[in-house]
N, C-alpha and C. Protein backbone atom coordinates (compact mmCIF):
# COMPACT_ATOMS: atom_id res chain seq x y z
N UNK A 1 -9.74 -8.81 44.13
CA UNK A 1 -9.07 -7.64 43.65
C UNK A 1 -9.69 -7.27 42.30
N UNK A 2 -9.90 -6.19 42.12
CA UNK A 2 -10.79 -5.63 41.03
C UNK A 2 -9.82 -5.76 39.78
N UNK A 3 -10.24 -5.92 38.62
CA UNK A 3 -9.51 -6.04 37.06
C UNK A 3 -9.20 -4.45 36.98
N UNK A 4 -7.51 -4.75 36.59
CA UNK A 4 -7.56 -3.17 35.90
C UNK A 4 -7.53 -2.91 34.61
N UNK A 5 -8.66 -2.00 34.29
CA UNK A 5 -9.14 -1.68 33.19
C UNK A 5 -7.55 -1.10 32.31
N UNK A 6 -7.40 -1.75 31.18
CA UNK A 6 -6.51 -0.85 29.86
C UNK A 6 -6.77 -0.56 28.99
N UNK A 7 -6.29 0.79 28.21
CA UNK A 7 -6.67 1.23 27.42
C UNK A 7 -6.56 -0.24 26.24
N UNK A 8 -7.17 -0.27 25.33
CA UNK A 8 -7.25 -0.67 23.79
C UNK A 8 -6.80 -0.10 22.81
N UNK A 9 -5.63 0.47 22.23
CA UNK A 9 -5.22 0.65 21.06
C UNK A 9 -6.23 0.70 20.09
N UNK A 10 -6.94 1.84 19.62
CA UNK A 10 -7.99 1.78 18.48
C UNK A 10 -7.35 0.85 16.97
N UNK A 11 -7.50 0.12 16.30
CA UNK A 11 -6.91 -0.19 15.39
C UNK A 11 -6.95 1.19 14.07
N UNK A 12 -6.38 0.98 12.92
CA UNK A 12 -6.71 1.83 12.13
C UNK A 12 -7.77 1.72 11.02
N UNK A 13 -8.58 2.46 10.31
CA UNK A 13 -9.06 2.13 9.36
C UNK A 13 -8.81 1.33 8.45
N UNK A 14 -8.57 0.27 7.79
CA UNK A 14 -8.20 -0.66 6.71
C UNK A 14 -8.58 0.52 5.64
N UNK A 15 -7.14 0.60 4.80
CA UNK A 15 -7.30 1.90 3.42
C UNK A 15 -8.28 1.40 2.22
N UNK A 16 -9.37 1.78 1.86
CA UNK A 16 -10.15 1.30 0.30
C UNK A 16 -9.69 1.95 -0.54
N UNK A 17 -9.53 3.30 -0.09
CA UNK A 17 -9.19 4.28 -1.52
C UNK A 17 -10.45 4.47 -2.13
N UNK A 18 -11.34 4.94 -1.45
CA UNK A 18 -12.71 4.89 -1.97
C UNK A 18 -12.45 6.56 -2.49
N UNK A 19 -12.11 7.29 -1.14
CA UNK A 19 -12.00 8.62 -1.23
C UNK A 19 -11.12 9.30 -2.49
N UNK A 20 -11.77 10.43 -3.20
CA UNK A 20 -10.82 11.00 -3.66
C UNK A 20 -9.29 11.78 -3.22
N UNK A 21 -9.50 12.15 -2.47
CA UNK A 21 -8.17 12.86 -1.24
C UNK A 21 -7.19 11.99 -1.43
N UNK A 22 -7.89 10.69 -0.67
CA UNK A 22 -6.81 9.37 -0.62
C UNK A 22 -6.04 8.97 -1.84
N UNK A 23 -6.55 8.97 -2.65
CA UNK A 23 -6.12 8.77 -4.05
C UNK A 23 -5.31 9.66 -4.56
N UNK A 24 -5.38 10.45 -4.49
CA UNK A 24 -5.05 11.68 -5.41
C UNK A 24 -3.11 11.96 -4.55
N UNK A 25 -3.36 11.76 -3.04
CA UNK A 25 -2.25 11.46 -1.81
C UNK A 25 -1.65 10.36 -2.42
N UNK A 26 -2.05 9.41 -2.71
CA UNK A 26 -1.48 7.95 -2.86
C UNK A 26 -1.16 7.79 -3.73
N UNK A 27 -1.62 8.09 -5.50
CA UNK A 27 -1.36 8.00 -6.30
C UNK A 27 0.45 7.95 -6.69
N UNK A 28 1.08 8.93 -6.55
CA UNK A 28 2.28 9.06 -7.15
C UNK A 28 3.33 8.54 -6.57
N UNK A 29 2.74 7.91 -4.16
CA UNK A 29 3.99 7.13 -4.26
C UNK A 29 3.85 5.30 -4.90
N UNK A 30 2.30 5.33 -5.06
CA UNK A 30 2.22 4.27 -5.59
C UNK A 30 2.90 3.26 -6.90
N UNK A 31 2.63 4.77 -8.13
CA UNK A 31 3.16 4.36 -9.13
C UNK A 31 4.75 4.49 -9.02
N UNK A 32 5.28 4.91 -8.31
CA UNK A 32 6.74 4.77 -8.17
C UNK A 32 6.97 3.48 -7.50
N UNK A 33 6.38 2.99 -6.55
CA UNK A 33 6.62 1.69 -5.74
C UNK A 33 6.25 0.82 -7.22
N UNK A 34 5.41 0.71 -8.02
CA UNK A 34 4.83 0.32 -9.11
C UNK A 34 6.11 0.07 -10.28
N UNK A 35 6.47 0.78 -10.47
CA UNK A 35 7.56 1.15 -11.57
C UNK A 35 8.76 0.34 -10.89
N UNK A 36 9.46 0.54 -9.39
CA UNK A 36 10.17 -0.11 -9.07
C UNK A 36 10.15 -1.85 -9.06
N UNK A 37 8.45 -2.00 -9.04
CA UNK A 37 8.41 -3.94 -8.51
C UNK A 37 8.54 -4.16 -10.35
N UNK A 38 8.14 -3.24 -11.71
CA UNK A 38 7.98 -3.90 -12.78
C UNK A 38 9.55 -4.10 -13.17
N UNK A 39 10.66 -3.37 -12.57
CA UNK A 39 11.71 -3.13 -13.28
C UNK A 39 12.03 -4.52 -12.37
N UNK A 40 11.84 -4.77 -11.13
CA UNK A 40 12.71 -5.83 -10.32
C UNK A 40 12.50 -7.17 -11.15
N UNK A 41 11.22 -7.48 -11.35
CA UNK A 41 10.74 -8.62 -11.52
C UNK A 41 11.18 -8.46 -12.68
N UNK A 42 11.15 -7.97 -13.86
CA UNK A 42 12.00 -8.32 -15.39
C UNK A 42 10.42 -8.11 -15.91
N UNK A 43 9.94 -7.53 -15.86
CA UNK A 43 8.45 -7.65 -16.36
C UNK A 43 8.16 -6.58 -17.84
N UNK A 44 7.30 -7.60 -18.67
CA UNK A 44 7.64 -6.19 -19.77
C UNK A 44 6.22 -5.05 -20.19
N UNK A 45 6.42 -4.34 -20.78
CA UNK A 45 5.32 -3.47 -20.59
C UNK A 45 4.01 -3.98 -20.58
N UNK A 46 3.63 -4.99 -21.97
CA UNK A 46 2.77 -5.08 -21.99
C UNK A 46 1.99 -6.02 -20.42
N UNK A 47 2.95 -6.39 -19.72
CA UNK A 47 2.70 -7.35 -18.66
C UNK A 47 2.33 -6.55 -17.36
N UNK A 48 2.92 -5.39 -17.57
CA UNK A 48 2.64 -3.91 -16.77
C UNK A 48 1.35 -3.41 -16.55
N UNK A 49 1.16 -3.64 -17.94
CA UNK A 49 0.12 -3.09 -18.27
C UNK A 49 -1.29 -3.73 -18.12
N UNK A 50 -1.09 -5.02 -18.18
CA UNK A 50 -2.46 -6.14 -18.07
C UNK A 50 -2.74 -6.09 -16.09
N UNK A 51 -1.43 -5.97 -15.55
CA UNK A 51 -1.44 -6.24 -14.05
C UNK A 51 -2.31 -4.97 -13.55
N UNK A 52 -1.89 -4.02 -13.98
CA UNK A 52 -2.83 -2.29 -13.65
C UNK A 52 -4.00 -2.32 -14.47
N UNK A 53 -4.28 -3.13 -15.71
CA UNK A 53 -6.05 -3.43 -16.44
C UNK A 53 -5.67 -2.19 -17.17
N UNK A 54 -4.69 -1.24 -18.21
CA UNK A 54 -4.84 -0.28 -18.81
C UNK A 54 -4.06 -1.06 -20.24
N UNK A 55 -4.22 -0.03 -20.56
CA UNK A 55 -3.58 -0.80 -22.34
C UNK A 55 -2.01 -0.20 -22.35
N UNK A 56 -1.58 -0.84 -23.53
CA UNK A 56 -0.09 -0.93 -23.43
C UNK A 56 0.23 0.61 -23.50
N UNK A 57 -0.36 1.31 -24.20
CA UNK A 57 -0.06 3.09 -24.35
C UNK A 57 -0.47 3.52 -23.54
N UNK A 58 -1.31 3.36 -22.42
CA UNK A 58 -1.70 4.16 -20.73
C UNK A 58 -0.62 3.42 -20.12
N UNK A 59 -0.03 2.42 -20.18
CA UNK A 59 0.97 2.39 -19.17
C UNK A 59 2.22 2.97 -19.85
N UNK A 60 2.53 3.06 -20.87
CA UNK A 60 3.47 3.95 -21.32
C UNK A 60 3.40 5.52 -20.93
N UNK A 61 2.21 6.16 -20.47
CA UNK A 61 2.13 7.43 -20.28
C UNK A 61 2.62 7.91 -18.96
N UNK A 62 2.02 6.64 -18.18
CA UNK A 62 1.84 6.28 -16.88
C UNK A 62 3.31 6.42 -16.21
N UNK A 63 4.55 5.42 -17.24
CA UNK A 63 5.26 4.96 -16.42
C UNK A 63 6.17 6.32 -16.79
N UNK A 64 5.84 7.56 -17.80
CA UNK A 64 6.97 8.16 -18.16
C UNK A 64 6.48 9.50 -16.90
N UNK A 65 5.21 9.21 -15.86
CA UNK A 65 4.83 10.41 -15.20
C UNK A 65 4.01 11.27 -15.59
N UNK A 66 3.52 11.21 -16.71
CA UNK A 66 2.22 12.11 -17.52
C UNK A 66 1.03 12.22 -17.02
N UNK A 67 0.57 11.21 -15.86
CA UNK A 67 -1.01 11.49 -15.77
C UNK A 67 -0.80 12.02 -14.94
N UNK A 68 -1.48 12.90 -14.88
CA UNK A 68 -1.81 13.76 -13.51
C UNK A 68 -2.90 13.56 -12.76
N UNK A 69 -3.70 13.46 -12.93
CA UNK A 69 -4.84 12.72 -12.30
C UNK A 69 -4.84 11.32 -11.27
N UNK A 70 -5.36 10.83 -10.35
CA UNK A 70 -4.84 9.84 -9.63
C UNK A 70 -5.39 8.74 -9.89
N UNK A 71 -5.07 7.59 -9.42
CA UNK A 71 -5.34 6.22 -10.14
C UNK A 71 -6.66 6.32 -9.44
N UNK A 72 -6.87 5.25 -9.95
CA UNK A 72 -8.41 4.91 -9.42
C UNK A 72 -8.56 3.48 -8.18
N UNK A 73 -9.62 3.54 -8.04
CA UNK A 73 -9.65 2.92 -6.86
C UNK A 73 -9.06 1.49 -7.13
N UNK A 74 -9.62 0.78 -7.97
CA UNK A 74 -9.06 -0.54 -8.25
C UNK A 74 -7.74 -0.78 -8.53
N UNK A 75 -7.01 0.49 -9.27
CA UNK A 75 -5.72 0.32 -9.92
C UNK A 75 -4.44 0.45 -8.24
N UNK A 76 -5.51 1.41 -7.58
CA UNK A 76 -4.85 1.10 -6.64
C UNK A 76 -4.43 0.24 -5.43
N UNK A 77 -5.80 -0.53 -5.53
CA UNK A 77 -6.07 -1.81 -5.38
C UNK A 77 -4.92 -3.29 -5.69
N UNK A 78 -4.65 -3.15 -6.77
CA UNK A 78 -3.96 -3.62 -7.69
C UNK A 78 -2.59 -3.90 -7.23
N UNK A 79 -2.10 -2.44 -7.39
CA UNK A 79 -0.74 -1.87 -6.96
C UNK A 79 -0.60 -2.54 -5.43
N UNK A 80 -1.51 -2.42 -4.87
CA UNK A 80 -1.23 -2.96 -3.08
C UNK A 80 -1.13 -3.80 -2.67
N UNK A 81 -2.18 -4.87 -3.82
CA UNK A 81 -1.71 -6.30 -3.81
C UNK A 81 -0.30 -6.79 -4.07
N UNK A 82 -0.01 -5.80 -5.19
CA UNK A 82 1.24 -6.78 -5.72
C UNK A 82 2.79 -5.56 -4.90
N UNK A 83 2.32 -5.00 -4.79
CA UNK A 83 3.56 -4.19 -3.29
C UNK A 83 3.81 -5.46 -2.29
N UNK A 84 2.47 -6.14 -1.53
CA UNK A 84 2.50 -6.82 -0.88
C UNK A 84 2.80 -8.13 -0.90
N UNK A 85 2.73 -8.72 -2.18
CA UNK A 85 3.18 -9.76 -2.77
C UNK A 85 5.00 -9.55 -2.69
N UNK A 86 5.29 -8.70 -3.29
CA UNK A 86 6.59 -7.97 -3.85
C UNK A 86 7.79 -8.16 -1.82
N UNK A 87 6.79 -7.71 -0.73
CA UNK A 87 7.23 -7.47 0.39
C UNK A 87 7.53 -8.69 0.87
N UNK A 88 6.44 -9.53 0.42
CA UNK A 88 6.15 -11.21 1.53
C UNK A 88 7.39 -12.22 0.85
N UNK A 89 7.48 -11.84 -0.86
CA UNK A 89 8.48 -12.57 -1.21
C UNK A 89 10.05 -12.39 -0.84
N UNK A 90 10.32 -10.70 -0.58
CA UNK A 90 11.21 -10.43 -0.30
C UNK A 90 11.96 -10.57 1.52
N UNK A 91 11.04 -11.27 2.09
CA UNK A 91 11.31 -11.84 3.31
C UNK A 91 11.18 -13.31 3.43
N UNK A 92 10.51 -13.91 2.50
CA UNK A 92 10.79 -14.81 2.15
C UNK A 92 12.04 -15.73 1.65
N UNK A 93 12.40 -15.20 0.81
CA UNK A 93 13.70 -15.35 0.43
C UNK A 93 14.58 -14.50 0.27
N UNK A 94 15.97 -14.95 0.84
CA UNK A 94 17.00 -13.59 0.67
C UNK A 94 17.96 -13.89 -0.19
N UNK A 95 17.55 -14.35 -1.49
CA UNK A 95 18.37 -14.17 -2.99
C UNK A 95 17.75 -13.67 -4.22
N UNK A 96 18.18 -13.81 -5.09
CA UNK A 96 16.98 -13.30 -6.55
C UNK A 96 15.89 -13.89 -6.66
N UNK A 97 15.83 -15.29 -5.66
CA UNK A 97 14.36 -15.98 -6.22
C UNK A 97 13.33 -14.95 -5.57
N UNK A 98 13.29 -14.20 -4.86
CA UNK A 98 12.55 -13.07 -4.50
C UNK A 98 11.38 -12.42 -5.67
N UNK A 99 12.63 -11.99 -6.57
CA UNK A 99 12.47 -11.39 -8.20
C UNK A 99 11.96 -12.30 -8.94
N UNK A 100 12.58 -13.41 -9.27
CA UNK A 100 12.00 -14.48 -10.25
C UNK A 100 11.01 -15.27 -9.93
N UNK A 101 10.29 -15.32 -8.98
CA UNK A 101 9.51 -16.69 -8.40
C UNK A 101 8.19 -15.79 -8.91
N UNK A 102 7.61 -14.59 -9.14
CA UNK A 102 6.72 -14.21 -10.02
C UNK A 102 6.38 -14.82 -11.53
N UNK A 103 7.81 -15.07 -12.18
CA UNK A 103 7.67 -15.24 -13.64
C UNK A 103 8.50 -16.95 -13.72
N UNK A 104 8.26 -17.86 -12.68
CA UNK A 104 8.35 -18.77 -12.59
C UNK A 104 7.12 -19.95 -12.84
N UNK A 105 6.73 -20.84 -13.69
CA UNK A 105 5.97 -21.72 -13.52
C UNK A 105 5.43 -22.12 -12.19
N UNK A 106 4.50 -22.64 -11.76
CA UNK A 106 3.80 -23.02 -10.30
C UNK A 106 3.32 -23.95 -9.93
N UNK A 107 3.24 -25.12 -9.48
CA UNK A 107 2.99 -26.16 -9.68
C UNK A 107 1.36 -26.39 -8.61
N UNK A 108 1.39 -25.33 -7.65
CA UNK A 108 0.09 -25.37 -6.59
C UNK A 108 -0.64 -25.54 -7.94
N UNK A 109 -1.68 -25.47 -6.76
CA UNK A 109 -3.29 -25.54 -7.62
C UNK A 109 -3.68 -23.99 -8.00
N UNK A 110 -3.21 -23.11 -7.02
CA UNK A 110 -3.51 -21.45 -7.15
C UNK A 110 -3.32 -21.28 -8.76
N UNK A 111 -2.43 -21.61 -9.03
CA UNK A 111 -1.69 -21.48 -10.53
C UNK A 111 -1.64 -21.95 -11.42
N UNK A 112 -2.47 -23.51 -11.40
CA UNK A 112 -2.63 -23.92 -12.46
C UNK A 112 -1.31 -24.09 -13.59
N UNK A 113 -0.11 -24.38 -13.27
CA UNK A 113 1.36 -24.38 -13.97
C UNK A 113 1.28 -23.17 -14.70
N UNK A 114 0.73 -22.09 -14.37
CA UNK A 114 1.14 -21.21 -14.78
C UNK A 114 2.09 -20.15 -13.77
N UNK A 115 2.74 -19.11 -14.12
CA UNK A 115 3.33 -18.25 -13.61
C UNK A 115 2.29 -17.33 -12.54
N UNK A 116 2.82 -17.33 -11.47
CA UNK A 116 1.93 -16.33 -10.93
C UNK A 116 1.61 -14.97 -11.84
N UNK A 117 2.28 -14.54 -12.15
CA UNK A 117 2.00 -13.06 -13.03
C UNK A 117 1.26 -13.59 -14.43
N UNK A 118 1.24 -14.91 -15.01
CA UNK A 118 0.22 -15.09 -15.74
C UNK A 118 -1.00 -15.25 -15.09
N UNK A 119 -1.28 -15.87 -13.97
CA UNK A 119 -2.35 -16.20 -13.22
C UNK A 119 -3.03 -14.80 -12.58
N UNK A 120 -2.35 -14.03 -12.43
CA UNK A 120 -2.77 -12.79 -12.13
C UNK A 120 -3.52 -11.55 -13.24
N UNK A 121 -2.67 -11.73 -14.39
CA UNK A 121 -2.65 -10.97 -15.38
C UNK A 121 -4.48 -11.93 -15.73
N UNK A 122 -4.61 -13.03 -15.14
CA UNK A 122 -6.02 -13.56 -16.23
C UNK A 122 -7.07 -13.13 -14.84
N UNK A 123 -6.57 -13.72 -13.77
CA UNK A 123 -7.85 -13.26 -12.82
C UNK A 123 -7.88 -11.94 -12.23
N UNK A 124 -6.77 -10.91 -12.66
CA UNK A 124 -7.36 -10.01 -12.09
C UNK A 124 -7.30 -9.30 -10.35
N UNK A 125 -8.00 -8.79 -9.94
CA UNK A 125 -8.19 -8.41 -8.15
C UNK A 125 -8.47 -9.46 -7.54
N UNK A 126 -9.01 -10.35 -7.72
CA UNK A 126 -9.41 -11.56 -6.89
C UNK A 126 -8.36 -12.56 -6.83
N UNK A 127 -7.56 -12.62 -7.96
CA UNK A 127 -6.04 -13.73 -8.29
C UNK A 127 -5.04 -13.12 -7.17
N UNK A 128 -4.89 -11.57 -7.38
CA UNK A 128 -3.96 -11.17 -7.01
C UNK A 128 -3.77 -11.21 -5.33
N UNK A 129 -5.04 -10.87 -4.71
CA UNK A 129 -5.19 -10.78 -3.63
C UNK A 129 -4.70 -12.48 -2.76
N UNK A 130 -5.50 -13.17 -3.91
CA UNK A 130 -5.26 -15.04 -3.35
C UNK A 130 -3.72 -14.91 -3.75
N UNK A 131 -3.18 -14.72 -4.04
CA UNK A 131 -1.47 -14.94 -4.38
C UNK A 131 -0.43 -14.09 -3.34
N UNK A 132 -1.48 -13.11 -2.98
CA UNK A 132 -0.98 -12.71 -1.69
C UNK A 132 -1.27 -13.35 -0.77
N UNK A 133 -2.08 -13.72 -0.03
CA UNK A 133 -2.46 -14.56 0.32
C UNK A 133 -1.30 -15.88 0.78
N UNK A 134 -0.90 -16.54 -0.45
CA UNK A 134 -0.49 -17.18 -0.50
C UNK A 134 0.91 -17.29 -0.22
N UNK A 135 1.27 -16.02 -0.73
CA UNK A 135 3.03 -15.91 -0.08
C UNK A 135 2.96 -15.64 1.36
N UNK A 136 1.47 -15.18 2.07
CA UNK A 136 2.01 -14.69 3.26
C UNK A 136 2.06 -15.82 3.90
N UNK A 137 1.19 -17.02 3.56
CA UNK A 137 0.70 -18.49 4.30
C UNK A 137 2.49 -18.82 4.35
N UNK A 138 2.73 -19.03 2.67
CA UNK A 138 3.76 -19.85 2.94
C UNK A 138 5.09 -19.26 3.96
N UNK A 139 5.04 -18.16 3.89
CA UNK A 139 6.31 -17.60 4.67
C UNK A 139 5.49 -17.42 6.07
N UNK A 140 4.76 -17.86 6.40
CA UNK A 140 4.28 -18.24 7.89
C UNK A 140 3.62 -17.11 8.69
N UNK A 141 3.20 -16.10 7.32
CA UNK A 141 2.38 -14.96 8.18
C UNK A 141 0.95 -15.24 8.61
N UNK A 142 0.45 -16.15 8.42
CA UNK A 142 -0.99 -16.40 8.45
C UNK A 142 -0.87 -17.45 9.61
C-alpha cells in the first residue's frame, strides 16, 4: 500500500530583528513587556539600564516613552531573552519566587554565587541567552 503523502507545516522564520520594519513594529510592545518584567522583579534603574547596555539617563527617557525611534537589534535581543526568562520562571513556579529568583544568589556554576541579573548585567547577550537556557532545562523544556 503506497505512503500517504502529508502536508508539512512550514515552520516560521526564527525573528533576528535584523530588519528595520521589524523593529520599528516591535519596538513599543517590547519596551512595555520591558517596563513590566523591571517593575516585577524589584529591579532598579540603574540595573535596567545595564540589562538593555544604555546608561542610566537613556533608560530614564526610555522608560518615561520618549524615544521614538526603535530599539535596535541587540536591545531587542536583550528584551527577548529576558521576556523569556521572565515566562519559563513564571511556569516554573507558581508563587513570588517567580519574581525573586532573578535577584537571588545562585549557587550553579552558570552564576558563579552571583545573582542571575548580576551574571547577566556582566556577560551581557551571551549570559542572558545561557540563563535562559537554563530555566527552560530546569523546568523541563529542553
Amino acid at each position: 500500500m503506497p505512503a500517504i503523502a502529508r502536508a508539512v507545516p512550514a515552520l516560521p522564520e526564527p525573528q533576528d530583528f535584523s530588519l528595520e520594519a521589524d523593529r520599528i513594529r516591535l519596538s513599543k510592545v517590547a519596551l512595555k513587556a520591558y517596563r513590566r518584567l523591571i517593575e516585577q522583579w524589584g529591579l532598579t534603574g540603574q540595573q535596567a539600564a545595564a540589562l538593555l547596555d544604555v546608561s542610566t539617563s537613556t533608560w530614564e527617557r526610555i522608560k518615561q516613552g520618549g524615544k521614538d525611534k526603535s530599539l535596535s537589534q541587540d536591545q531587542l535581543t536583550r528584551i527577548s531573552a529576558l521576556v523569556g526568562i521572565y515566562k519559563g520562571l513564571h511556569l516554573l513556579f507558581a508563587d513570588d519566587m517567580a519574581d525573586r529568583w532573578a535577584r537571588l544568589e545562585n549557587k550553579a556554576p552558570l552564576f558563579a554565587r552571583m545573582s542571575p541579573i548580576e551574571s547577566m548585567m556582566r556577560g551581557g547577550i551571551p549570559q542572558m541567552l545561557d540563563v535562559r537556557r537554563y530555566v527552560d532545562a530546569v523546568r523541563g523544556g529542553l
